[in-house]
N, C-alpha and C. Protein backbone atom coordinates (compact mmCIF):
# COMPACT_ATOMS: atom_id res chain seq x y z
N UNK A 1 3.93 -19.93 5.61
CA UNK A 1 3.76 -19.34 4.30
C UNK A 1 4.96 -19.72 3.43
N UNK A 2 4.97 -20.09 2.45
CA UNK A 2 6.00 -20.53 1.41
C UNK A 2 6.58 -19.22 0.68
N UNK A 3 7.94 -19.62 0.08
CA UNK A 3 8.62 -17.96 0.35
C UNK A 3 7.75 -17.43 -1.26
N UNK A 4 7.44 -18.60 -2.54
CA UNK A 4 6.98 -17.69 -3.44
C UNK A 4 5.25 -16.71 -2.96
N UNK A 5 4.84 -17.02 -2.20
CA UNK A 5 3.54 -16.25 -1.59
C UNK A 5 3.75 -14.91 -0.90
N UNK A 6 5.51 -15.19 -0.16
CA UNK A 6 5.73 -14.14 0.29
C UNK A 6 6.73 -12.81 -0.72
N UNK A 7 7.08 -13.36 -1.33
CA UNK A 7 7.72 -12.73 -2.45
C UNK A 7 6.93 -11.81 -3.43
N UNK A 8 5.68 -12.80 -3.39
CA UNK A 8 4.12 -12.10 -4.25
C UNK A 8 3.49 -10.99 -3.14
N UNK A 9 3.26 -11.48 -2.04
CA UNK A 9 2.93 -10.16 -1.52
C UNK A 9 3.54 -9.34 -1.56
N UNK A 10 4.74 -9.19 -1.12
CA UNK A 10 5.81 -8.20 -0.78
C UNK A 10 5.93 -7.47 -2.51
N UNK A 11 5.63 -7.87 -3.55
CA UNK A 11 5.32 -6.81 -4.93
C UNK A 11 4.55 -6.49 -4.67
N UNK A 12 3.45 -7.14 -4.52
CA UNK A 12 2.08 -6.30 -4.30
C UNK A 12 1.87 -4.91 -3.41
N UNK A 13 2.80 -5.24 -2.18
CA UNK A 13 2.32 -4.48 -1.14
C UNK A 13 3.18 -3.38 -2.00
N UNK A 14 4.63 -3.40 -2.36
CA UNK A 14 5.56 -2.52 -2.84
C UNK A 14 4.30 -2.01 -4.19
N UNK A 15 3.80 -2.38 -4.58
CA UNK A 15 2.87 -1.67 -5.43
C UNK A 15 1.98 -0.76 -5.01
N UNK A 16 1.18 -1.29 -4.13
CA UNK A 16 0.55 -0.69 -3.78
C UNK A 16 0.39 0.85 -3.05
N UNK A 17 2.04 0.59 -2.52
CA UNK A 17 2.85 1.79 -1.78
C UNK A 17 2.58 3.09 -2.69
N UNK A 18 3.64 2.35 -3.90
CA UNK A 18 4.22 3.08 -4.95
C UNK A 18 2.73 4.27 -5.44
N UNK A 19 1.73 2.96 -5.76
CA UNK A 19 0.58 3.75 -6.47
C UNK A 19 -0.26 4.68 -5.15
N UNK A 20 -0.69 4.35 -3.99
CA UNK A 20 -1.18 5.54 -3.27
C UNK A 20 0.07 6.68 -3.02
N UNK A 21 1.45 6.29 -2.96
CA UNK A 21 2.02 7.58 -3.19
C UNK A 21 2.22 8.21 -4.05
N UNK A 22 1.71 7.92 -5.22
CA UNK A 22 1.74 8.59 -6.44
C UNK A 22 0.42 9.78 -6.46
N UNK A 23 -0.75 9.55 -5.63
CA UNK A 23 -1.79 10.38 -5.80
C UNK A 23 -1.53 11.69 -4.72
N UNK A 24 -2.22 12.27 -5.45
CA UNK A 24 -2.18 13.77 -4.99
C UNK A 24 -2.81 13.63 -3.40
N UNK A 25 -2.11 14.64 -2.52
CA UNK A 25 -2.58 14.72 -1.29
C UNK A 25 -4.24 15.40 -0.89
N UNK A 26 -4.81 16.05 -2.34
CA UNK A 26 -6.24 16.24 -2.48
C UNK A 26 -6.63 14.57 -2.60
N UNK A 27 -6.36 14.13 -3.51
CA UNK A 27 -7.02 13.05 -3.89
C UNK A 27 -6.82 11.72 -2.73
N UNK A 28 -5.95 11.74 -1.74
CA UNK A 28 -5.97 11.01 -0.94
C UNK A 28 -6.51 11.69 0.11
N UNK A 29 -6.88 12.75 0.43
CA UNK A 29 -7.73 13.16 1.29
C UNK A 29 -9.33 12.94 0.99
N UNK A 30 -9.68 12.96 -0.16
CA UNK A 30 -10.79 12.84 -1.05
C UNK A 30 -11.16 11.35 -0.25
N UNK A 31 -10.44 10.07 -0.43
CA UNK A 31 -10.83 8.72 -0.18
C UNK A 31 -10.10 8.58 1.81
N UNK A 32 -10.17 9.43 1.79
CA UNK A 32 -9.94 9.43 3.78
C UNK A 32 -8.42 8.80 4.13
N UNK A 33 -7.60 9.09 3.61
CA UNK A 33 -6.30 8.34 3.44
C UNK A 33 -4.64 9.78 3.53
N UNK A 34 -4.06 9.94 4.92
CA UNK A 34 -3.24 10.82 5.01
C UNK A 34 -1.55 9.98 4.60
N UNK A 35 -1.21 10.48 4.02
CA UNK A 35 0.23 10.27 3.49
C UNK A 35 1.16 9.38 4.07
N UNK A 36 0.87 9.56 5.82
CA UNK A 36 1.93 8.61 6.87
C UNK A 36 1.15 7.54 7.30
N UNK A 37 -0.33 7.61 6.25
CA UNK A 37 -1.06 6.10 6.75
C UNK A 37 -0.72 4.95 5.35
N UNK A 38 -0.53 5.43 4.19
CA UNK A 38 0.07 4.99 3.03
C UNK A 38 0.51 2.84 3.64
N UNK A 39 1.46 3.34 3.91
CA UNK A 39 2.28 1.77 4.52
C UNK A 39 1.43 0.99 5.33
N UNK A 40 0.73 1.65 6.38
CA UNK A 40 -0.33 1.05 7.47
C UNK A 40 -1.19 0.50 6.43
N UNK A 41 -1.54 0.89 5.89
CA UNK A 41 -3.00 0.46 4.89
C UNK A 41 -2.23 -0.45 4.01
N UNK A 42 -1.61 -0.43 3.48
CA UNK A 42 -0.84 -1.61 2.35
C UNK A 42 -0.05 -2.61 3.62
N UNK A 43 0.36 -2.43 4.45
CA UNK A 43 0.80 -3.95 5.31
C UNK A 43 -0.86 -4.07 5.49
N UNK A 44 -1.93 -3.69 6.15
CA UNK A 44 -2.72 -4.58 6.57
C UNK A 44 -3.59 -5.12 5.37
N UNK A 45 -3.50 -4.76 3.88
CA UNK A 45 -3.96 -5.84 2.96
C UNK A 45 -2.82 -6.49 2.73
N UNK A 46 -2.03 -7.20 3.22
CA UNK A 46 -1.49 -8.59 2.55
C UNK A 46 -1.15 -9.34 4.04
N UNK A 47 -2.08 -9.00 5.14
CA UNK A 47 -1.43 -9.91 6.55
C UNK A 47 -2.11 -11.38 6.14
């Protein structure tokens, strides 16, 4: 992998973090998603 691809994921994933921890623990229960799975779920969209 070339480092600008990895540089792009690694925002992305850091985004992605940012925005499911931003939602309410109703609202991530709502879409089946508990708080300490947050990171698990954002590393496995950018493997």
């Amino acid at each position: 992998m070339n480092p600008i691809r990895i540089a792009k994921n690694w925002i992305s994933y850091r985004r992605t973090v940012s925005e499911l921890g931003n939602l309410s623990n109703q609202t991530l229960s709502d879409i089946g998603i508990s708080r300490y799975e947050i990171r698990n779920i954002a590393n496995r969209s950018f493997r």
